[in-house]
Structures are given as structure tokens and as C-alpha cells.
N, C-alpha and C. Protein backbone atom coordinates (compact mmCIF):
# COMPACT_ATOMS: atom_id res chain seq x y z
N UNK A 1 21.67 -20.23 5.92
CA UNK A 1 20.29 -20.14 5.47
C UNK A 1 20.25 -20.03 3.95
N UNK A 2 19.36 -20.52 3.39
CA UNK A 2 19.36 -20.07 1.90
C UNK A 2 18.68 -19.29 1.72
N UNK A 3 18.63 -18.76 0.22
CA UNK A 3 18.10 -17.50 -0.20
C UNK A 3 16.39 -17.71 -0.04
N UNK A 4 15.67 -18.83 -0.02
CA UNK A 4 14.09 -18.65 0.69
C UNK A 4 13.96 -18.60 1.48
N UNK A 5 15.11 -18.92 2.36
CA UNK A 5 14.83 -18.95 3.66
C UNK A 5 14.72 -17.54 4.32
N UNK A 6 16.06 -16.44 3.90
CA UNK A 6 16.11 -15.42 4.09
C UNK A 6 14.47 -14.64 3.63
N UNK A 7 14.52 -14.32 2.44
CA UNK A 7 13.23 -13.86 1.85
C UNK A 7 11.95 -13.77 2.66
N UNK A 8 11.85 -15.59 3.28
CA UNK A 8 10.81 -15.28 4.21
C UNK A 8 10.35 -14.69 5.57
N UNK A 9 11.90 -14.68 5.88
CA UNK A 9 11.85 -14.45 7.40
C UNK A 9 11.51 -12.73 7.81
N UNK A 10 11.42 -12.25 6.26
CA UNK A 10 10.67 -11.01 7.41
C UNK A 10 8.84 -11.20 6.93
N UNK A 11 8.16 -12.42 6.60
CA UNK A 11 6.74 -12.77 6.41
C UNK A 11 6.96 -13.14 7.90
N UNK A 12 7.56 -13.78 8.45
CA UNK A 12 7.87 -14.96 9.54
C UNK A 12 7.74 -13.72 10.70
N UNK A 13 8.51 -12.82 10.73
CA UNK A 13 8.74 -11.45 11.65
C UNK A 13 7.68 -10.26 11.43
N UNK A 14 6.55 -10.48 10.79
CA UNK A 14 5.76 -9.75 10.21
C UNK A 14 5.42 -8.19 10.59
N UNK A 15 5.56 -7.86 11.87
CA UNK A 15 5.06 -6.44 12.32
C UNK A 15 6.55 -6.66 13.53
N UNK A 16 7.88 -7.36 13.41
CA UNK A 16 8.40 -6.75 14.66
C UNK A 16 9.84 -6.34 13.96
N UNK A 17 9.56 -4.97 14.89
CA UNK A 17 10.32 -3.53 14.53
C UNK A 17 11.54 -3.29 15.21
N UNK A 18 11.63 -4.27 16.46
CA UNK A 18 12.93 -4.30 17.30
C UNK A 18 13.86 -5.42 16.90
N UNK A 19 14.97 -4.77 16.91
CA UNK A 19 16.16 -5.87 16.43
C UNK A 19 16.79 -5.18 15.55
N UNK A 20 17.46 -6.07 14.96
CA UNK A 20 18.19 -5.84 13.91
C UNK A 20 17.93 -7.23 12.90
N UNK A 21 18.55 -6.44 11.37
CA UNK A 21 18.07 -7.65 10.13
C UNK A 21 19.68 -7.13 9.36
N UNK A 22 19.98 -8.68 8.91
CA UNK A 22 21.46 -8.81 8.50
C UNK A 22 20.73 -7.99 6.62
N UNK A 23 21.95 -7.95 5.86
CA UNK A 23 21.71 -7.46 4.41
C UNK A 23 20.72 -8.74 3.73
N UNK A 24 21.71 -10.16 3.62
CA UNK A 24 20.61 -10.83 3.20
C UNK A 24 19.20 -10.83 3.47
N UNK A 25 18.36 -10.19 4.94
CA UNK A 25 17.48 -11.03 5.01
C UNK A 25 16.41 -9.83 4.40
N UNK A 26 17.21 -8.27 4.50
CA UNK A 26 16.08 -7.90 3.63
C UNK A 26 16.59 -7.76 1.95
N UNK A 27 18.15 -7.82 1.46
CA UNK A 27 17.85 -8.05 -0.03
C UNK A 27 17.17 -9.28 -0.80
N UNK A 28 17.18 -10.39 0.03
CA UNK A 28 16.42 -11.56 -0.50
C UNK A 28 14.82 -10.88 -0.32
N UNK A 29 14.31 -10.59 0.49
CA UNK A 29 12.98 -10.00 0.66
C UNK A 29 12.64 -9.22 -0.76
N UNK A 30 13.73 -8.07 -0.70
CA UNK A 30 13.36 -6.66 -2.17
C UNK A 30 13.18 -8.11 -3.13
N UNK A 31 13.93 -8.88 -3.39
CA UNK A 31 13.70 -9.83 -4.54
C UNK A 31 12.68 -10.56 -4.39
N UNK A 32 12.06 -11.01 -3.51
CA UNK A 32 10.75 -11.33 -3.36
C UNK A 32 9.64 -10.31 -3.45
N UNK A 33 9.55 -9.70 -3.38
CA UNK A 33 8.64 -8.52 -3.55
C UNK A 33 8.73 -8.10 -5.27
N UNK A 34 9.52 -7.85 -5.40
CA UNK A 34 9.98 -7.30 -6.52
C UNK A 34 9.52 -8.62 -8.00
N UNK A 35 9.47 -9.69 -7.66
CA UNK A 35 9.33 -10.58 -8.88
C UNK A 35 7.76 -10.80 -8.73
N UNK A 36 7.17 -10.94 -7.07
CA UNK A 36 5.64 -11.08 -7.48
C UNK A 36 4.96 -9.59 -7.47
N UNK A 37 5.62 -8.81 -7.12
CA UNK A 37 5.03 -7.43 -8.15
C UNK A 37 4.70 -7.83 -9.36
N UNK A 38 6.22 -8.07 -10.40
CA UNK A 38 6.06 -8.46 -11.53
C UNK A 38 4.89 -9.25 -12.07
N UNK A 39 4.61 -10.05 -11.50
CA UNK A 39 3.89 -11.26 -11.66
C UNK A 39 2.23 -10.86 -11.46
N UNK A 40 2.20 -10.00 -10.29
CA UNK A 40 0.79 -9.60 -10.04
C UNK A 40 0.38 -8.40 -11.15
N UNK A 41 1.40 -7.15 -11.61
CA UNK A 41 1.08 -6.39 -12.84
C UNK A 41 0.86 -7.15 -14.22
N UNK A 42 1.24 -8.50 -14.40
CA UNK A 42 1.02 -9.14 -15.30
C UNK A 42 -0.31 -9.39 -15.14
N UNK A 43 -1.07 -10.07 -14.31
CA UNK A 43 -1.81 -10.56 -13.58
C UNK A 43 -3.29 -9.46 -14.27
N UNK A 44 -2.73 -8.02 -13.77
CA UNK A 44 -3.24 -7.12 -13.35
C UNK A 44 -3.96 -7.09 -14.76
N UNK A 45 -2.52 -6.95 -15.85
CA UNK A 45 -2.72 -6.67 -16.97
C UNK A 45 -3.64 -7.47 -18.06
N UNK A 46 -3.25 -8.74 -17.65
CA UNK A 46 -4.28 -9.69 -18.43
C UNK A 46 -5.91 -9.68 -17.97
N UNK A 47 -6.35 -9.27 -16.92
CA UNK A 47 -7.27 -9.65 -16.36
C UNK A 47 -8.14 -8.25 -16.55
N UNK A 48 -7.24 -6.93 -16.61
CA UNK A 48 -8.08 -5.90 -17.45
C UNK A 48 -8.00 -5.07 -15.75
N UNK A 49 -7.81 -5.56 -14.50
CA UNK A 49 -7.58 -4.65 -13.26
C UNK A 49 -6.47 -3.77 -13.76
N UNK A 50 -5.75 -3.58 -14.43
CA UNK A 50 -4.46 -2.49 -14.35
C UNK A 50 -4.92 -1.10 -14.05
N UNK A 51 -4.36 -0.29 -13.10
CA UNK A 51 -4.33 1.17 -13.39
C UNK A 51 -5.70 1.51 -12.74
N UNK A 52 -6.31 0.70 -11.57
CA UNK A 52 -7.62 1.24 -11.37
C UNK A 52 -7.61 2.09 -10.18
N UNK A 53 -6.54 2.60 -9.54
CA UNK A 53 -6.42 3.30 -8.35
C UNK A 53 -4.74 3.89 -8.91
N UNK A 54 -4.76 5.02 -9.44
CA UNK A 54 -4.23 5.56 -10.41
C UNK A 54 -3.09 4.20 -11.27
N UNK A 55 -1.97 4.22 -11.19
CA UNK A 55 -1.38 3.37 -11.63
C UNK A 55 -1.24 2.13 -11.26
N UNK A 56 -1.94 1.79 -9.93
CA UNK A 56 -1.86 0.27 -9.40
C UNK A 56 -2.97 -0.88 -9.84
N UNK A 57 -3.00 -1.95 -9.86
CA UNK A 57 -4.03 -2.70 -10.54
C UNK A 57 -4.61 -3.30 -8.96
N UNK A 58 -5.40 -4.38 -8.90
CA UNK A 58 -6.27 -4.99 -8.40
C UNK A 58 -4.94 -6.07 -7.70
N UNK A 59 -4.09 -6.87 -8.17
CA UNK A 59 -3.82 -7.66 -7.62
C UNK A 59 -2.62 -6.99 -7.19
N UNK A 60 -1.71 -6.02 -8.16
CA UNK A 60 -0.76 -5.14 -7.28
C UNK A 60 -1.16 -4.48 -5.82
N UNK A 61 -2.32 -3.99 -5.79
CA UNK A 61 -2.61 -3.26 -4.38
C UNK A 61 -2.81 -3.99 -3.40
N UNK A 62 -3.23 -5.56 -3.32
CA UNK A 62 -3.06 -6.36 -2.37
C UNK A 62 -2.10 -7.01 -2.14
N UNK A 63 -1.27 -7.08 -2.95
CA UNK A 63 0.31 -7.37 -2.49
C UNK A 63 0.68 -6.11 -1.63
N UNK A 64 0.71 -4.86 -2.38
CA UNK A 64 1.44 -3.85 -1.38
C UNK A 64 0.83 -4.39 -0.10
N UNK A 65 -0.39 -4.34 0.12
CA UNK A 65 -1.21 -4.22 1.29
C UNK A 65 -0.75 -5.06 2.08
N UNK A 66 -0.43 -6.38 1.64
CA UNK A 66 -0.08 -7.63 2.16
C UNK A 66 1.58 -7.33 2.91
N UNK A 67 2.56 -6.59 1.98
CA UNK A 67 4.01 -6.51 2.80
C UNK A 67 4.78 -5.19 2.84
N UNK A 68 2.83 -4.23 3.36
CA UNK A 68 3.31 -3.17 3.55
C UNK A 68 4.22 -3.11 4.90
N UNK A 69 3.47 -4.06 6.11
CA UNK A 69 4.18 -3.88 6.84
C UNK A 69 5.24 -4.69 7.37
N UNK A 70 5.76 -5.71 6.28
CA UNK A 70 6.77 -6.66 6.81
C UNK A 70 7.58 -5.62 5.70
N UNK A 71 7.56 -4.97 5.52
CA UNK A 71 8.40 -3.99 4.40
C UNK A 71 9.07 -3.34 5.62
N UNK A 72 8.24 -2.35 5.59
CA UNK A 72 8.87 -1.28 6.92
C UNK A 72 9.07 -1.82 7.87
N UNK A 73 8.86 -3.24 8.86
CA UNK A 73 9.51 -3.82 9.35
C UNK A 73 10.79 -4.31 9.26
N UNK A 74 11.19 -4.85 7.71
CA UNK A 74 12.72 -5.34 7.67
C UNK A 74 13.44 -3.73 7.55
N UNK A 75 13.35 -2.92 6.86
CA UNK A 75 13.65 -1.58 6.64
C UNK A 75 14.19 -1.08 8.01
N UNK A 76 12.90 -1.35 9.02
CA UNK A 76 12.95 -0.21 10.07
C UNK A 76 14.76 -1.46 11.01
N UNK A 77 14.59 -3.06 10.96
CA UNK A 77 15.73 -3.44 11.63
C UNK A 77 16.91 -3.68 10.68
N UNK A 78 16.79 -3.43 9.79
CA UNK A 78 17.88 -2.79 8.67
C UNK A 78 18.60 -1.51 9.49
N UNK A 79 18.13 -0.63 9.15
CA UNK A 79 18.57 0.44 9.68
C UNK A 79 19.10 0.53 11.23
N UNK A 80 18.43 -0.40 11.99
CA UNK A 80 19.04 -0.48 13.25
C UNK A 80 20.38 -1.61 13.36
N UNK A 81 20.65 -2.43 12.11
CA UNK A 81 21.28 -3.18 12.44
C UNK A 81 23.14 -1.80 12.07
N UNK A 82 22.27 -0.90 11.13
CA UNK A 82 23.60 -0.03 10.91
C UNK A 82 23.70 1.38 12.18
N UNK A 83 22.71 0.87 13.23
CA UNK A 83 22.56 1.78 14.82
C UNK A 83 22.12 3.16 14.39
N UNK A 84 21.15 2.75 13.17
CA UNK A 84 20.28 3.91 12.92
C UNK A 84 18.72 3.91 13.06
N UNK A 85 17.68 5.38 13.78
CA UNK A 85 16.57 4.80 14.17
C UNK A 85 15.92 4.55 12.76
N UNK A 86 14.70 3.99 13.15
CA UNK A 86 13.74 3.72 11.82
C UNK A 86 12.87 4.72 11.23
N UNK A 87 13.14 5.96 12.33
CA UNK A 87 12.40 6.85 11.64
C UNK A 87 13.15 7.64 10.70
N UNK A 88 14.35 7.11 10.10
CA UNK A 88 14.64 7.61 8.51
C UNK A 88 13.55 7.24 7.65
N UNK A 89 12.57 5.93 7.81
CA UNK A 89 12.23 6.11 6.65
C UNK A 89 11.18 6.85 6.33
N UNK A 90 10.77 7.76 7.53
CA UNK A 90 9.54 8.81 7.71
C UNK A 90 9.91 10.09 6.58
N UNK A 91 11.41 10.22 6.56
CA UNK A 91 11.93 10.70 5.34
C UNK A 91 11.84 10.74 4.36
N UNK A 92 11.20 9.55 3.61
CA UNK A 92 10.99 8.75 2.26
C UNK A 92 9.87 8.97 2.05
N UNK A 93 9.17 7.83 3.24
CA UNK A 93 7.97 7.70 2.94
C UNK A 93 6.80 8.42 2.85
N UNK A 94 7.00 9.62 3.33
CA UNK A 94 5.77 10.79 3.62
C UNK A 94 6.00 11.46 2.04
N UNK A 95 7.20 12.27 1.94
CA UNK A 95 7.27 12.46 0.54
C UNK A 95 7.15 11.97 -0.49
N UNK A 96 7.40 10.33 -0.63
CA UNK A 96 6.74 9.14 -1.35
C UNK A 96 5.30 9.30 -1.54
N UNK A 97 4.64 9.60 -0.89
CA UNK A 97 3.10 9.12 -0.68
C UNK A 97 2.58 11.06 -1.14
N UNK A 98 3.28 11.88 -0.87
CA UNK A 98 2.74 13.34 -1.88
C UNK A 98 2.79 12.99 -2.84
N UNK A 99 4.04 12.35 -3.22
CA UNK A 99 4.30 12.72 -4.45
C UNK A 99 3.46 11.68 -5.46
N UNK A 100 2.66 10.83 -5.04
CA UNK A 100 1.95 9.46 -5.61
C UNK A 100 0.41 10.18 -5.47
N UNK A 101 0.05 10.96 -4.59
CA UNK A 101 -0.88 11.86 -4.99
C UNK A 101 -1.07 12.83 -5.60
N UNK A 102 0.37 13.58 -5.81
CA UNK A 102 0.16 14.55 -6.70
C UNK A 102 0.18 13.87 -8.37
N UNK A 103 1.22 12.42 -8.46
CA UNK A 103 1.07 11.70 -9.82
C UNK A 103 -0.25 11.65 -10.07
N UNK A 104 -1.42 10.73 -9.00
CA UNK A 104 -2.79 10.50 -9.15
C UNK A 104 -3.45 12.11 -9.95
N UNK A 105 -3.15 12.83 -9.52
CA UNK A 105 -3.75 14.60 -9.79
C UNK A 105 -3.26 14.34 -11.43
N UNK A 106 -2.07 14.36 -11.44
CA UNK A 106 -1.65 14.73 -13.06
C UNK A 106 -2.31 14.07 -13.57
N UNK A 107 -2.14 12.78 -13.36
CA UNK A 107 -2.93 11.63 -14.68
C UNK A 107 -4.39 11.95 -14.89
N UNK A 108 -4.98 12.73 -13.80
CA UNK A 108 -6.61 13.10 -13.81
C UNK A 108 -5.96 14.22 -14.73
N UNK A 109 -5.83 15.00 -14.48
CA UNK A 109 -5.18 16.60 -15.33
C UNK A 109 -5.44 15.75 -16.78
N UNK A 110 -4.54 14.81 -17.21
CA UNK A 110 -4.24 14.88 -18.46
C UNK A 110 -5.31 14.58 -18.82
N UNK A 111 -6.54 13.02 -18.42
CA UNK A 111 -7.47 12.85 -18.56
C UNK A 111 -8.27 13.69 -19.05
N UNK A 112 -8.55 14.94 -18.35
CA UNK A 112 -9.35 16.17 -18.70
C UNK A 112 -9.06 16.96 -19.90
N UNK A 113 -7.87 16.90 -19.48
CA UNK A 113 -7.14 17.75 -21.03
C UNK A 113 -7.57 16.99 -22.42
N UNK A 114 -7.58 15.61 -22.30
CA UNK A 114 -8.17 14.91 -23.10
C UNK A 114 -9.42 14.64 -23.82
N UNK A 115 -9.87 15.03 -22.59
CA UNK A 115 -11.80 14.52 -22.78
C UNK A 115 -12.13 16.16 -23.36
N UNK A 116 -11.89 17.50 -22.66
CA UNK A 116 -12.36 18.55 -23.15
C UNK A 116 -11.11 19.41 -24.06
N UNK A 117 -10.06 19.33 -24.46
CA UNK A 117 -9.12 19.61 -25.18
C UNK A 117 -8.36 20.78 -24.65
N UNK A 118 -8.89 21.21 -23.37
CA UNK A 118 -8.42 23.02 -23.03
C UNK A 118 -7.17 21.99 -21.92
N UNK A 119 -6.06 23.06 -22.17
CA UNK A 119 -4.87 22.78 -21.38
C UNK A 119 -5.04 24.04 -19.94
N UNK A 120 -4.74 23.58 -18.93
CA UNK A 120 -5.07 24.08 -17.80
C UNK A 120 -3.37 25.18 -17.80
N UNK A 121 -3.60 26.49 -17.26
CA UNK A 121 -2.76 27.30 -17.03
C UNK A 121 -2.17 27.04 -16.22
N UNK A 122 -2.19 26.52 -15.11
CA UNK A 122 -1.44 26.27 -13.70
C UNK A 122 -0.52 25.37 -13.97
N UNK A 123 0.60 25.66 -13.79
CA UNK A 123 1.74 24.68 -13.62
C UNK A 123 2.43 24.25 -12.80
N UNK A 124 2.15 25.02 -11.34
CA UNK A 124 2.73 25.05 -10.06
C UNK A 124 2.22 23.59 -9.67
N UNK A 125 1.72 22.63 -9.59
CA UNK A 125 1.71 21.58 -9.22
C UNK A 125 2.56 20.60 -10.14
N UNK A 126 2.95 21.05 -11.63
CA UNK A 126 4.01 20.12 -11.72
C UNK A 126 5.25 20.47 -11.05
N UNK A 127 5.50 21.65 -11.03
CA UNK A 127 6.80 21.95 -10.25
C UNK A 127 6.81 21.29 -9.18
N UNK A 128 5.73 21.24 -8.23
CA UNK A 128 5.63 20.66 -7.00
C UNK A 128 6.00 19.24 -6.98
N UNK A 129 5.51 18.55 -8.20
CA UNK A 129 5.67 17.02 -8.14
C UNK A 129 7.33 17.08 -8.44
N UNK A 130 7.90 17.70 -9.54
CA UNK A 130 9.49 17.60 -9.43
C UNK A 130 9.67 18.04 -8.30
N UNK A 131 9.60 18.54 -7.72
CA UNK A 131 10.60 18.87 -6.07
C UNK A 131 10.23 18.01 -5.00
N UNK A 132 9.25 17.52 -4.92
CA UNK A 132 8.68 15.99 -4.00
C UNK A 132 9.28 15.33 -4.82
N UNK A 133 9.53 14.61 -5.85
CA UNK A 133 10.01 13.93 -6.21
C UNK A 133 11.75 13.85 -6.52
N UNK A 134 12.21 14.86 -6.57
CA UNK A 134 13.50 14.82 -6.16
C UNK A 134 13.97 14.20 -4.47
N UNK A 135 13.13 15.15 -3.73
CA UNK A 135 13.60 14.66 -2.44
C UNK A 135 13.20 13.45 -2.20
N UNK A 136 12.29 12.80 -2.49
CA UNK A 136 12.01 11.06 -2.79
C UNK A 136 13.39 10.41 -2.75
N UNK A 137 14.08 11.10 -4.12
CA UNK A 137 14.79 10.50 -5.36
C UNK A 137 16.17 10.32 -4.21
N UNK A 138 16.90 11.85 -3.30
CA UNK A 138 17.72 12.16 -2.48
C UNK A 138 17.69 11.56 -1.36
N UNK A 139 16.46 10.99 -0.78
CA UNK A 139 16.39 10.21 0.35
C UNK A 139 16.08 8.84 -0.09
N UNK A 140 15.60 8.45 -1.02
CA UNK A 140 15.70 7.10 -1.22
C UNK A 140 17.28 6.95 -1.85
N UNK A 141 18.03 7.43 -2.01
CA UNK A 141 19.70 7.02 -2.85
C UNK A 141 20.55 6.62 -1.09
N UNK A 142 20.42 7.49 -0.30
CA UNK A 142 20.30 7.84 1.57
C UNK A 142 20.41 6.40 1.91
N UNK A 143 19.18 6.31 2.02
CA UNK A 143 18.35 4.72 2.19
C UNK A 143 19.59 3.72 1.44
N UNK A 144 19.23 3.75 0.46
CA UNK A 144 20.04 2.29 0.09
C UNK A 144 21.37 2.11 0.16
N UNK A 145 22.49 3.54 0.95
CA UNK A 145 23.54 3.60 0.76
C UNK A 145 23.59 2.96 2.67
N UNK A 146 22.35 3.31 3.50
CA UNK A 146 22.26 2.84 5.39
C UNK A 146 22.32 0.90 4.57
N UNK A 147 21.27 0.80 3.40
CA UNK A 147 20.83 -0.61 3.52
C UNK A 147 21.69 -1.55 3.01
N UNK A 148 23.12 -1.11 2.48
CA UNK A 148 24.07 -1.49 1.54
C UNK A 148 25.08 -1.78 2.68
N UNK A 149 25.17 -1.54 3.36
CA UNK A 149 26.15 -0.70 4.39
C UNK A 149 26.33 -2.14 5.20
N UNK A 150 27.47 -2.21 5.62
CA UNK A 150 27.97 -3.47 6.72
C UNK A 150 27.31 -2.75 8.07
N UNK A 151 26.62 -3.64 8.70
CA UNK A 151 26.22 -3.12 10.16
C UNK A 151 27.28 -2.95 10.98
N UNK A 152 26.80 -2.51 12.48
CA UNK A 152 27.99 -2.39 13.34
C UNK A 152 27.97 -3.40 13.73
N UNK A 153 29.96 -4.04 14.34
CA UNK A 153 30.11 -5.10 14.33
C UNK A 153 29.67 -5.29 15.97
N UNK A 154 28.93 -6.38 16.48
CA UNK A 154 28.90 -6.65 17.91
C UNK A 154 27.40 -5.95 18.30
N UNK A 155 27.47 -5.92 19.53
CA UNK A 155 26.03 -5.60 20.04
C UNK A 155 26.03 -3.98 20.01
N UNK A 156 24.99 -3.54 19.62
CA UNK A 156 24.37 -2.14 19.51
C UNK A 156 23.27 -1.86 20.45
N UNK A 157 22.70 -0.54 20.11
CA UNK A 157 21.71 -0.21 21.29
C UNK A 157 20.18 -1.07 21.01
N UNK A 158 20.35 -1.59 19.59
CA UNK A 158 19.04 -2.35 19.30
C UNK A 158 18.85 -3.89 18.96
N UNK A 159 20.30 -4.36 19.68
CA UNK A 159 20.50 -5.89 19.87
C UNK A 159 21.60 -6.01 19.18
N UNK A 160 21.32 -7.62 19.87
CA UNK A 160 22.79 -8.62 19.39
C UNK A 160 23.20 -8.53 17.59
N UNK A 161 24.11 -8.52 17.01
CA UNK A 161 24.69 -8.67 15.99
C UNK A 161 24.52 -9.89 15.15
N UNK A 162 22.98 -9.53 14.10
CA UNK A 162 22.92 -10.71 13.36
C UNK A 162 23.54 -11.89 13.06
N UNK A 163 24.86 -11.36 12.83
CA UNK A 163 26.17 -12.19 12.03
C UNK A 163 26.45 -12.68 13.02
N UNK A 164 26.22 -12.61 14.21
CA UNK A 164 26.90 -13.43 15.32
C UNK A 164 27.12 -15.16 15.75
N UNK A 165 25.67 -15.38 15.24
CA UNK A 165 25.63 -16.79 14.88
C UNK A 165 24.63 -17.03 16.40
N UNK A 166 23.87 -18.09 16.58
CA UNK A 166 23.17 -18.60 17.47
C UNK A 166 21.54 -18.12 17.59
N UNK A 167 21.00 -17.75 18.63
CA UNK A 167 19.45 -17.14 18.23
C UNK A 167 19.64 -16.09 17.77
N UNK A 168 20.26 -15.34 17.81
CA UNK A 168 20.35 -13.81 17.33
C UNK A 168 19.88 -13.45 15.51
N UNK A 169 21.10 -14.80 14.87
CA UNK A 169 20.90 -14.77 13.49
C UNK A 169 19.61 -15.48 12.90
């Protein structure tokens, strides 16, 4: 397969969570994602949408939206192709998503600090964002060491062995 071919096939697999997915088919994916990110914050940026739902722009948030769930789909048969369940990434992702609300909080914080000049006494919510964000930091390093990882060779409890060659791959 070539490298578009891979990339697409978890658009192609869009919401299915059973199976297994070889390394190519979700590192060609991160690289697809990853360049029209690029492309849509550009997007974002020229067009004056940047940053309107704390740091995301207008055309960034419909991309996420668009492969939120062929994301956690290749992710979740990633992980099964190394005969691990998918709910590692419940690990990530819940603490991911505090910690992107507690960012949203700060950037309002500073806002304020800005507009009326008084610095707020409370600091316990930055602490909070470093320690959500460490464990982010500890379970996403986790993650990419399952997603790096040679699967198990042959059939597992969540199917045939990508690499095997025939419908499987």
C-alpha cells in the first residue's frame, strides 16, 4: 500500500473500533492530520478565526471534529493490534480535556488581569494545570511507546494479524 493509501484507511474505517491497525496505517494518518492542522491554523490565521474557542480557530475545530473519531478509532485498533484494550486511551484523554479547560480558565485569568490590572491571589489552579498536565505528559509518552511497538505476532484476542497479508491487511 502506499503512504495515501495507508493515511486514508482509517477515513475509510471511520467509527470501527474492532480489529487491529498495523504502525503504518495509523503513523501515515498522525501525518495526515498533523499537516492539515497546519494548513487549517494557517487558514485560521489569515482569515482572522484564530483562537476563538480558547486556542482553536474556526477551521481547526472542524477538522478536530471531523477525525475526532477516526482518531480514537485507529488509536483504539492500534492498541489492540499490541493485545491492549482501548480503554488506555481513557487515560489520556480525560486528563487531556481538564487540562484544556483549565488552559481555557488561565487565558480568561490573564485576560482579566489585563483589562483590570489586579493579579488574582489564588494559585491553586495553576498548580492544578501542572499536575493534569504532567499526567497528560506521562500517559501520552505510555501511548506512543504501545503505538511504536511491533504488535503481537499472529492472531490475538482482537483479530487476525495485520501483517499477515490477505483481507486481514
Amino acid at each position: 500500500m502506499s503512504p495515501i493509501d495507508w493515511a486514508k484507511r482509517p477515513l475509510q474505517k471511520y467509527a470501527e473500533f474492532n480489529g487491529r491497525a498495523s504502525r503504518p496505517e495509523l503513523w501515515w494518518f498522525v501525518l495526515l492530520t498533523v499537516v492539515a492542522s497546519v494548513v487549517a491554523m494557517i487558514l485560521d490565521s489569515l482569515i482572522g478565526t484564530d483562537k476563538m474557542v480558547g486556542p482553536y480557530g474556526l477551521f481547526t475545530l472542524l477538522l478536530l471534529a471531523a477525525t475526532l473519531v477516526p482518531s480514537l478509532a485507529v488509536q483504539t485498533r492500534r492498541l489492540h493490534d499490541t493485545d491492549r484494550s482501548g480503554l488506555w486511551l481513557v487515560g489520556f484523554y480525560i486528563p487531556y480535556f481538564i487540562y484544556l479547560y483549565l488552559v481555557v480558565g488561565a487565558m480568561k485569568a490573564v485576560e482579566d488581569i489585563q483589562a483590570t490590572g489586579e493579579v488574582p491571589t489564588n494559585g491553586g489552579s495553576m498548580v492544578m494545570m501542572g499536575l493534569v498536565g504532567l499526567v497528560v505528559l506521562v500517559v501520552a509518552v505510555i501511548l506512543i511507546i504501545f503505538f511504536v511497538k511491533r504488535g503481537t505476532t499472529g492472531d490475538n484476542r482482537y483479530g487476525p494479524d495485520p501483517y499477515a497479508g490477505g483481507a486481514a491487511a
